[in-house]
N, C-alpha and C. Protein backbone atom coordinates (compact mmCIF):
# COMPACT_ATOMS: atom_id res chain seq x y z
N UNK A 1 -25.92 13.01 26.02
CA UNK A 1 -25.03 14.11 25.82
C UNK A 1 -25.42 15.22 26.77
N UNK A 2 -24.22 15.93 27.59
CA UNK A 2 -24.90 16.42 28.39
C UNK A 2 -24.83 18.19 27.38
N UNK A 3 -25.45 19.08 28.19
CA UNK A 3 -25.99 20.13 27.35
C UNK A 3 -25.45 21.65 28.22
N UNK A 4 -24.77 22.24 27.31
CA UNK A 4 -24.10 23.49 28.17
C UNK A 4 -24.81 24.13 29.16
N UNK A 5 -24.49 24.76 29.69
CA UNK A 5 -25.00 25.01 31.25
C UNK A 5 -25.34 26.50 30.87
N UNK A 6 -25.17 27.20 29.85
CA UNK A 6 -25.70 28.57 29.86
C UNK A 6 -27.01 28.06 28.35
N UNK A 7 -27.37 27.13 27.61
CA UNK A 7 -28.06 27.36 26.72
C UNK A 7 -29.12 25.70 26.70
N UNK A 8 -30.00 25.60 26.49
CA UNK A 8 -30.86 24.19 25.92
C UNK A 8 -30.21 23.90 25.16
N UNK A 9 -29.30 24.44 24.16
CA UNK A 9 -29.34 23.49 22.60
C UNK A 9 -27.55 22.94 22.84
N UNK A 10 -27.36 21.70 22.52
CA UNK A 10 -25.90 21.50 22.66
C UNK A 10 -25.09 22.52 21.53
N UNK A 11 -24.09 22.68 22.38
CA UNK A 11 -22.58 22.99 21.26
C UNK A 11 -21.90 22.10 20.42
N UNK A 12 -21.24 23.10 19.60
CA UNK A 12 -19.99 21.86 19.14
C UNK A 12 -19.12 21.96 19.79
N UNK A 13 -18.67 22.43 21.01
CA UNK A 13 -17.98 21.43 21.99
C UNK A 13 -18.36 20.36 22.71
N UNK A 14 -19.62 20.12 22.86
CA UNK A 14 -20.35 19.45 23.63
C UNK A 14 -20.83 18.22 22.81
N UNK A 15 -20.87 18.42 21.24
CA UNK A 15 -21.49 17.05 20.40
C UNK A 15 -19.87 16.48 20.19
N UNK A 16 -18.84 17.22 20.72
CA UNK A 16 -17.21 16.38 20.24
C UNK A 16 -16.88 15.85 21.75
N UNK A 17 -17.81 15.93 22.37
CA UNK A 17 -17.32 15.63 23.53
C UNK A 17 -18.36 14.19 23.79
N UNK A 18 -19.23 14.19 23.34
CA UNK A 18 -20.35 12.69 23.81
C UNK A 18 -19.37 11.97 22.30
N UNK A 19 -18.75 12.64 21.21
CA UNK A 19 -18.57 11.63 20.29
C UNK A 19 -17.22 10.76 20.87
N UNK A 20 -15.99 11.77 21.58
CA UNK A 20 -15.24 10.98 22.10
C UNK A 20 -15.88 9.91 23.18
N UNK A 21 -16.56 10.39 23.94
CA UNK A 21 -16.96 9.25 24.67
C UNK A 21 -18.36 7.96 25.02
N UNK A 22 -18.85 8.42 23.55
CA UNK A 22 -19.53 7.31 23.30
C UNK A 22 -18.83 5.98 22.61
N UNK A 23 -18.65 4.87 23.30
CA UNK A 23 -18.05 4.05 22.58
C UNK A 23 -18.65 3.56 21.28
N UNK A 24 -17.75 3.37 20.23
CA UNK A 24 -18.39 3.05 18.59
C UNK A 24 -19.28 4.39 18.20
N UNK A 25 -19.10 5.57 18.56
CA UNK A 25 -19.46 6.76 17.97
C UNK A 25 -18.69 7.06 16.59
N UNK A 26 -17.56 6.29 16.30
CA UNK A 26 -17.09 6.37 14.84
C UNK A 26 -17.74 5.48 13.83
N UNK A 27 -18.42 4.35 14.83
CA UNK A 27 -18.78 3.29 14.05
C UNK A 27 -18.89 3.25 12.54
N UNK A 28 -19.95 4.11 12.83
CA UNK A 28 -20.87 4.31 11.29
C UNK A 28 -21.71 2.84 10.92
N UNK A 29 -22.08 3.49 9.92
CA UNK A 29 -23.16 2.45 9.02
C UNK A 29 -21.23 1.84 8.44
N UNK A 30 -22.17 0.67 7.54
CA UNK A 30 -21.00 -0.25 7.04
C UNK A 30 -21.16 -0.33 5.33
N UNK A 31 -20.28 -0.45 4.60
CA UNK A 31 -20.27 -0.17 2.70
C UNK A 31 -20.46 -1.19 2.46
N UNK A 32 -20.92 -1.99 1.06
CA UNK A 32 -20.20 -3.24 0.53
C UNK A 32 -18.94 -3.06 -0.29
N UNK A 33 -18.51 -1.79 -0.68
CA UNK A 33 -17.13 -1.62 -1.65
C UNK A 33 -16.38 -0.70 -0.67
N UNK A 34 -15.14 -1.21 -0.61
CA UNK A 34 -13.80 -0.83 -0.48
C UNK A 34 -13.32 0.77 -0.63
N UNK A 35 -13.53 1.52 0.32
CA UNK A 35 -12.77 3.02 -0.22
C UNK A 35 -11.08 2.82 0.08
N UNK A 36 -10.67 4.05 -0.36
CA UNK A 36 -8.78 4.16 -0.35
C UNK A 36 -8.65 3.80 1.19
N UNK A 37 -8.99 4.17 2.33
CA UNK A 37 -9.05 4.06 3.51
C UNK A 37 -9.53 2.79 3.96
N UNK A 38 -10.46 2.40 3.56
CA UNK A 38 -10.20 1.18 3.58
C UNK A 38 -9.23 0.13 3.71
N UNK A 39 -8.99 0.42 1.96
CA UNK A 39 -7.96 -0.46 2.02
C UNK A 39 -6.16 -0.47 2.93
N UNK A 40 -6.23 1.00 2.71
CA UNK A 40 -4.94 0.81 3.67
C UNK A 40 -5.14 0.54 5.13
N UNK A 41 -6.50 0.36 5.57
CA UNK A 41 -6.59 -0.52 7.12
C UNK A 41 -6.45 -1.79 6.95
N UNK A 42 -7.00 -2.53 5.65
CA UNK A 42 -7.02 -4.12 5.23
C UNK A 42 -5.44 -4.32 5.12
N UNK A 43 -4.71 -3.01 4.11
CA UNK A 43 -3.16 -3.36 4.47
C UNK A 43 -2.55 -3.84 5.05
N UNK A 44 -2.75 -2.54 6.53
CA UNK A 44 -1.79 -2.43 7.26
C UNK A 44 -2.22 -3.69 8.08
N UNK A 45 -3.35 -4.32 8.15
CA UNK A 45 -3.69 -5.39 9.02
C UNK A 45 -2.86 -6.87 8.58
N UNK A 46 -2.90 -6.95 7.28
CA UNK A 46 -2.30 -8.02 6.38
C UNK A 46 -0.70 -7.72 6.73
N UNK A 47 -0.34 -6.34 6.68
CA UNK A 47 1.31 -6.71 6.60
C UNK A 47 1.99 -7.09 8.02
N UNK A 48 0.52 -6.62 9.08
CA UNK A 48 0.78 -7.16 10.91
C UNK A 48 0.81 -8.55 10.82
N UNK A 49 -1.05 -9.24 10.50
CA UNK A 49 -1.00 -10.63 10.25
C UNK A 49 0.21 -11.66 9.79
N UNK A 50 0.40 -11.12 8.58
CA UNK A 50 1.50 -11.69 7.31
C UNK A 50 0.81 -13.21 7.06
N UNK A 51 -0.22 -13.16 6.27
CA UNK A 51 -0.79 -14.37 6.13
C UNK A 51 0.00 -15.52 5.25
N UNK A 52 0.69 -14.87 4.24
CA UNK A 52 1.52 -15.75 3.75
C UNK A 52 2.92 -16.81 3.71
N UNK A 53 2.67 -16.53 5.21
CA UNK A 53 3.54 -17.13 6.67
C UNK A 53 2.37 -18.32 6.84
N UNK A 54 1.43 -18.47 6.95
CA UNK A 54 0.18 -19.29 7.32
C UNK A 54 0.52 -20.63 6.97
N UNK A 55 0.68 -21.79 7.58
CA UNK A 55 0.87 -23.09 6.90
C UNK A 55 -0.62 -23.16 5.98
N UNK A 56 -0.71 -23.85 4.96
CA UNK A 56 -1.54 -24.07 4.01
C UNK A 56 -3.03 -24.88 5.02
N UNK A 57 -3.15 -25.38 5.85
CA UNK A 57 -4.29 -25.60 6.37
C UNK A 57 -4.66 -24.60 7.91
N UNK A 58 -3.83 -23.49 7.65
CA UNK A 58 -4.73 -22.28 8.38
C UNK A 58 -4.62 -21.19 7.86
N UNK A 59 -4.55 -21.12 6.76
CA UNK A 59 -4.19 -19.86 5.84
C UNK A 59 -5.67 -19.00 5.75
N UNK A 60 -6.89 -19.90 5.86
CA UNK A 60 -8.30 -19.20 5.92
C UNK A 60 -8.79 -18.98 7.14
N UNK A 61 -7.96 -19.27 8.42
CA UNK A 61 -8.22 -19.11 9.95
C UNK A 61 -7.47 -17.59 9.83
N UNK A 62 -6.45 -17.52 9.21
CA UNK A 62 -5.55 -16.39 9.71
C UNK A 62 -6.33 -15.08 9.13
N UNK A 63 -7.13 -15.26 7.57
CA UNK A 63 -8.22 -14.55 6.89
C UNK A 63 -9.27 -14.26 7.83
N UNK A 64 -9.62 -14.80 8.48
CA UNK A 64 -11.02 -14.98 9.37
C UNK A 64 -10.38 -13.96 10.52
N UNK A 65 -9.10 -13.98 11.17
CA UNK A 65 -8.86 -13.82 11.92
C UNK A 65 -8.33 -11.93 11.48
N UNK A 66 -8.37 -11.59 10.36
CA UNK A 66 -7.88 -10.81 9.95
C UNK A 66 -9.40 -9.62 10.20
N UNK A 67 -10.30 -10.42 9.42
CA UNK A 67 -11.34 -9.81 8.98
C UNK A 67 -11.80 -9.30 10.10
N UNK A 68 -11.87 -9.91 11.23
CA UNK A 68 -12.66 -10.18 12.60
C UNK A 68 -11.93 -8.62 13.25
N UNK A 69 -10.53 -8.94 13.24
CA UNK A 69 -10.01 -7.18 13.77
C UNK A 69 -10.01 -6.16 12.65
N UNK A 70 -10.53 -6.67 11.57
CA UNK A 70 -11.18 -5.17 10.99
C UNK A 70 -12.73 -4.42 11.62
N UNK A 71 -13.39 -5.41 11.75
CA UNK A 71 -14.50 -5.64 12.08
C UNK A 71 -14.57 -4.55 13.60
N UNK A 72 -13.23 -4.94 13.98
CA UNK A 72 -13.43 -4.40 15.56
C UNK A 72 -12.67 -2.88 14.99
N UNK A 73 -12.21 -2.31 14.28
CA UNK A 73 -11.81 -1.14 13.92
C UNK A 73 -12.34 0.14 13.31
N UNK A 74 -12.65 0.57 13.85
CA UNK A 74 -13.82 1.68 13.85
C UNK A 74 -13.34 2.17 12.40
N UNK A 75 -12.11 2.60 12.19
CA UNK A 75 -12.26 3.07 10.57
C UNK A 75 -12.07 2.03 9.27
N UNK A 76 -12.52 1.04 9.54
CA UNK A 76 -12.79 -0.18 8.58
C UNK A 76 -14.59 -0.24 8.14
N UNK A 77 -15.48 0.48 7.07
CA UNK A 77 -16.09 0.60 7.15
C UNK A 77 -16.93 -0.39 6.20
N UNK A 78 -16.28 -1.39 5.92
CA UNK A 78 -16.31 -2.73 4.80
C UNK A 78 -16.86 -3.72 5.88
N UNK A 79 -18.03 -4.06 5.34
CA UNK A 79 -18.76 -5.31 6.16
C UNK A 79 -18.19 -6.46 5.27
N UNK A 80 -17.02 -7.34 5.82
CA UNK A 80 -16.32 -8.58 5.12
C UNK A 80 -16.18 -9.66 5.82
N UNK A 81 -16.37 -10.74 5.45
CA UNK A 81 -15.37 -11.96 5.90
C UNK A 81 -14.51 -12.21 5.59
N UNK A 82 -13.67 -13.28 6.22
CA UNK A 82 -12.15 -13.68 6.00
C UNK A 82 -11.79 -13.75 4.30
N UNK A 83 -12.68 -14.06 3.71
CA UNK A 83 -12.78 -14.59 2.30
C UNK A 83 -12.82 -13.22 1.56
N UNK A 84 -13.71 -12.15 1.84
CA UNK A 84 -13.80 -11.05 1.25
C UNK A 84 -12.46 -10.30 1.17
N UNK A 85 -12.04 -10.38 2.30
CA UNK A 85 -10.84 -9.72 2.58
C UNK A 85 -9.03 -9.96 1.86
N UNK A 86 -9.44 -11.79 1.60
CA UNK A 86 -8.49 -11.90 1.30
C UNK A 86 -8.46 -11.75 -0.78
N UNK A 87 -10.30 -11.39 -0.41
CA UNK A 87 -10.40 -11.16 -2.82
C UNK A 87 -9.96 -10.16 -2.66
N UNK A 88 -10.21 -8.87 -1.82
CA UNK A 88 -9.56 -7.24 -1.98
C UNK A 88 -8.08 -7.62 -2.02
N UNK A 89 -7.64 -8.08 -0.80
CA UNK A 89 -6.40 -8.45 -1.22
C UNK A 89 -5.50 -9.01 -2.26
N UNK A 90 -6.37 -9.62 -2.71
CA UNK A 90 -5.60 -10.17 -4.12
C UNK A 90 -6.17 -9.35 -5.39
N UNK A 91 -7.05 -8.68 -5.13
CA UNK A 91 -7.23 -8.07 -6.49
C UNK A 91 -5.86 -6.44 -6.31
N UNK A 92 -5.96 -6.65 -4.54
CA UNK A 92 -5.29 -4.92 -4.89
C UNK A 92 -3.53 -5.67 -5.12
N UNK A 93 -3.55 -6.49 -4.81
CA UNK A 93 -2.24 -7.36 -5.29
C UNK A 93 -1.86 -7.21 -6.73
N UNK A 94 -3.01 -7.49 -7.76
CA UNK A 94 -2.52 -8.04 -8.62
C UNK A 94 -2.68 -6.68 -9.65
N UNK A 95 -3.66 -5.67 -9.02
CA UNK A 95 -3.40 -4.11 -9.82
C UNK A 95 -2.43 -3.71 -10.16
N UNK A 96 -2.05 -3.83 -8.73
CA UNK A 96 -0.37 -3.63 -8.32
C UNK A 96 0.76 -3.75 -9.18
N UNK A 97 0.65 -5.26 -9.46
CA UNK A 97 1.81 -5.66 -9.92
C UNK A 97 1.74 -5.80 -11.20
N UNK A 98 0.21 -5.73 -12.32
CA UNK A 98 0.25 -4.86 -13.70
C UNK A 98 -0.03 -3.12 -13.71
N UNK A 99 0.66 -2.59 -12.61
CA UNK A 99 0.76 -1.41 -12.81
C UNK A 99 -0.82 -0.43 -12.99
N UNK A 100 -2.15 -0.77 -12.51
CA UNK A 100 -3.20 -0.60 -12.82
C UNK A 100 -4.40 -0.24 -11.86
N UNK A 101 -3.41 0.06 -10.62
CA UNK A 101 -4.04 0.14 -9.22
C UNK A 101 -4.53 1.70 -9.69
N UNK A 102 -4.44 2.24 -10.00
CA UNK A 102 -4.96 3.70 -10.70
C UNK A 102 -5.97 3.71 -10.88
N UNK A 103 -5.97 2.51 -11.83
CA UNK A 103 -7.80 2.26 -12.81
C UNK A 103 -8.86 2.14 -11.64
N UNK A 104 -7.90 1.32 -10.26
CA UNK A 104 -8.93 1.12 -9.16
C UNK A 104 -9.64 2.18 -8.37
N UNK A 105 -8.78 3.42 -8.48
CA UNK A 105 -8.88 4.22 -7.80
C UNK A 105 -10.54 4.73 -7.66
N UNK A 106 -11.42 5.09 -7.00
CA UNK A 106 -12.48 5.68 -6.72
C UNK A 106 -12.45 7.14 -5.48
N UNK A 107 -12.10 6.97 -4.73
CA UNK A 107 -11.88 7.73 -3.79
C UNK A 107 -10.23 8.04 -3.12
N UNK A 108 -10.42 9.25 -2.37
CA UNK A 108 -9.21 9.44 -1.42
C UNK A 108 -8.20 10.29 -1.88
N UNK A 109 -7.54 10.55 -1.45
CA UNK A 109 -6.39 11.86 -1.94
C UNK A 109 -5.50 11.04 -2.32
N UNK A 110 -4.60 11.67 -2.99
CA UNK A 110 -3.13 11.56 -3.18
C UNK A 110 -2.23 10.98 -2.37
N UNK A 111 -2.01 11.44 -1.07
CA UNK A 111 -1.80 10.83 0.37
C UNK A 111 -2.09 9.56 0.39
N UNK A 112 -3.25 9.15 0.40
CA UNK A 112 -4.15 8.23 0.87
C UNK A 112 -3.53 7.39 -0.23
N UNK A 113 -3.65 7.31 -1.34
CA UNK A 113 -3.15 6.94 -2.71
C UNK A 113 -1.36 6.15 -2.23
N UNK A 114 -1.26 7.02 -2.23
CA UNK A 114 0.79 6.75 -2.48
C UNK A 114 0.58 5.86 -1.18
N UNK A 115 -0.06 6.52 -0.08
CA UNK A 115 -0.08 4.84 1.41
C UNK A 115 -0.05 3.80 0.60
N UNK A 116 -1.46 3.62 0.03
CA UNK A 116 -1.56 2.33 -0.05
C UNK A 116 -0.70 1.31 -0.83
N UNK A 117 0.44 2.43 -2.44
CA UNK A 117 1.01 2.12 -3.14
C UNK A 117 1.94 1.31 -2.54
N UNK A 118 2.92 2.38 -1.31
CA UNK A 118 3.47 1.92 -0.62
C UNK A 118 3.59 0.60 0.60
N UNK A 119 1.96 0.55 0.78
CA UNK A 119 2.18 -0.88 1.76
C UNK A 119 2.08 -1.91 0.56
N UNK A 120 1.80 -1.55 -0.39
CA UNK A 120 1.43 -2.63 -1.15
C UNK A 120 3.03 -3.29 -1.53
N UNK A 121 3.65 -2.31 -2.03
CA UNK A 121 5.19 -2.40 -2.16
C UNK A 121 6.36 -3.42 -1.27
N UNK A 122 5.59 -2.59 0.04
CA UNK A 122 6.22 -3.15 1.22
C UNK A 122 6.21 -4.73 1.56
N UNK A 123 4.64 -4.92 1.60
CA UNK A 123 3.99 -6.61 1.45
C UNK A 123 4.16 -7.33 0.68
N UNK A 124 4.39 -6.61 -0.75
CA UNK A 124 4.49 -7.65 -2.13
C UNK A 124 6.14 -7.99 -1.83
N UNK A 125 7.19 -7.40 -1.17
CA UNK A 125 8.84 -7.12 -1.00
C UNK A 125 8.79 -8.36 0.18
N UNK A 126 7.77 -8.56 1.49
CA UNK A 126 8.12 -9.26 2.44
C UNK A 126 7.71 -11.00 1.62
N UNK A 127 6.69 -11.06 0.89
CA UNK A 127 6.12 -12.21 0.37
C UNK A 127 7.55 -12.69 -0.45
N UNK A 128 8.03 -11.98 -1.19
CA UNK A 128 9.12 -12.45 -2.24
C UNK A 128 9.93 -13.32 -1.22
N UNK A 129 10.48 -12.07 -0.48
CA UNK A 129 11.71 -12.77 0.65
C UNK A 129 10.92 -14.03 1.32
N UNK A 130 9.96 -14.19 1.56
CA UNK A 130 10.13 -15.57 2.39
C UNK A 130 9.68 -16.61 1.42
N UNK A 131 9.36 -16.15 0.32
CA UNK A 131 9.09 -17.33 -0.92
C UNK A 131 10.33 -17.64 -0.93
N UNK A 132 11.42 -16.81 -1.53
CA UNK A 132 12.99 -17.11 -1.84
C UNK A 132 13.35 -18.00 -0.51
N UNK A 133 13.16 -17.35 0.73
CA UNK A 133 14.05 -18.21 1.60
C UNK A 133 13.58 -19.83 1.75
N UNK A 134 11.56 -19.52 1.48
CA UNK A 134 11.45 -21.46 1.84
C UNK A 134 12.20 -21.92 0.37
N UNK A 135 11.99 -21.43 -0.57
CA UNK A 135 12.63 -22.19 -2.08
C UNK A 135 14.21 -22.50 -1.91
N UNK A 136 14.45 -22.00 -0.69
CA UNK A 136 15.99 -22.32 -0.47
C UNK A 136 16.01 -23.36 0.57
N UNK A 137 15.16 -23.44 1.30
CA UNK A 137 15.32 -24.42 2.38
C UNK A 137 14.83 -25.77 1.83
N UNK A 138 14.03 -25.35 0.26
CA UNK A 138 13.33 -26.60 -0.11
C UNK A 138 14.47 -27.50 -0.86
């Protein structure tokens, strides 16, 4: 970090300036539990992926493959594998859909809150539709 030119001790312009450009300066240390932020990165990654598109013998490649670009996402602070990712997923699934994602709550605002309600909404709405359409093609 380089160090202002009128003083020895860095600024806080100067410690926001090595943080933008140290690469993985957001990194951080890594959790074993899930914050609100979290999860709406595991979301929004799942509703990109759409694993439930996955033919049934790569459905745990597409998990793996999920986990792996959390992994690379600086505000994903959940050390997981494909497998971990896809229990959050199904547990925040199934809060969801007995109305109980509340009880889950630990952290995060309101904001942060209604996101995740909402992707959850969004994902549980895309899964229906393509269940209905293969049950029609079946």
């Amino acid at each position: 970090m380089e160090l202002n030119s009128n003083s020895q001790h860095p600024t806080e312009d100067d410690t926001l300036d090595a943080l933008y450009e140290e690469p993985g300066a957001y990194g951080g240390s890594t959790r074993k539990s899930f914050g609100c932020s979290d999860d709406i990165t595991l979301l929004i990654a799942v509703n990109d992926a759409k694993p439930w598109t996955a033919s049934s013998g790569s459905l745990m490649k597409t998990w793996t493959d999920i986990a792996s670009d959390l992994k690379a996402n600086r505000r994903f602070k959940v050390a997981k594998d494909g497998q971990g990712c896809k229990t959050r997923f199904d547990k925040l699934t199934k809060a969801y859909k007995e109305r109980s994602l509340a009880a889950m709550r630990r952290s995060g605002t309101d904001e942060e809150f209604g996101e995740c309600e909402q992707l959850l909404e969004d994902i549980l709405s895309q899964v229906n539709d393509f269940v209905e359409k293969k049950d029609a093609q079946a």
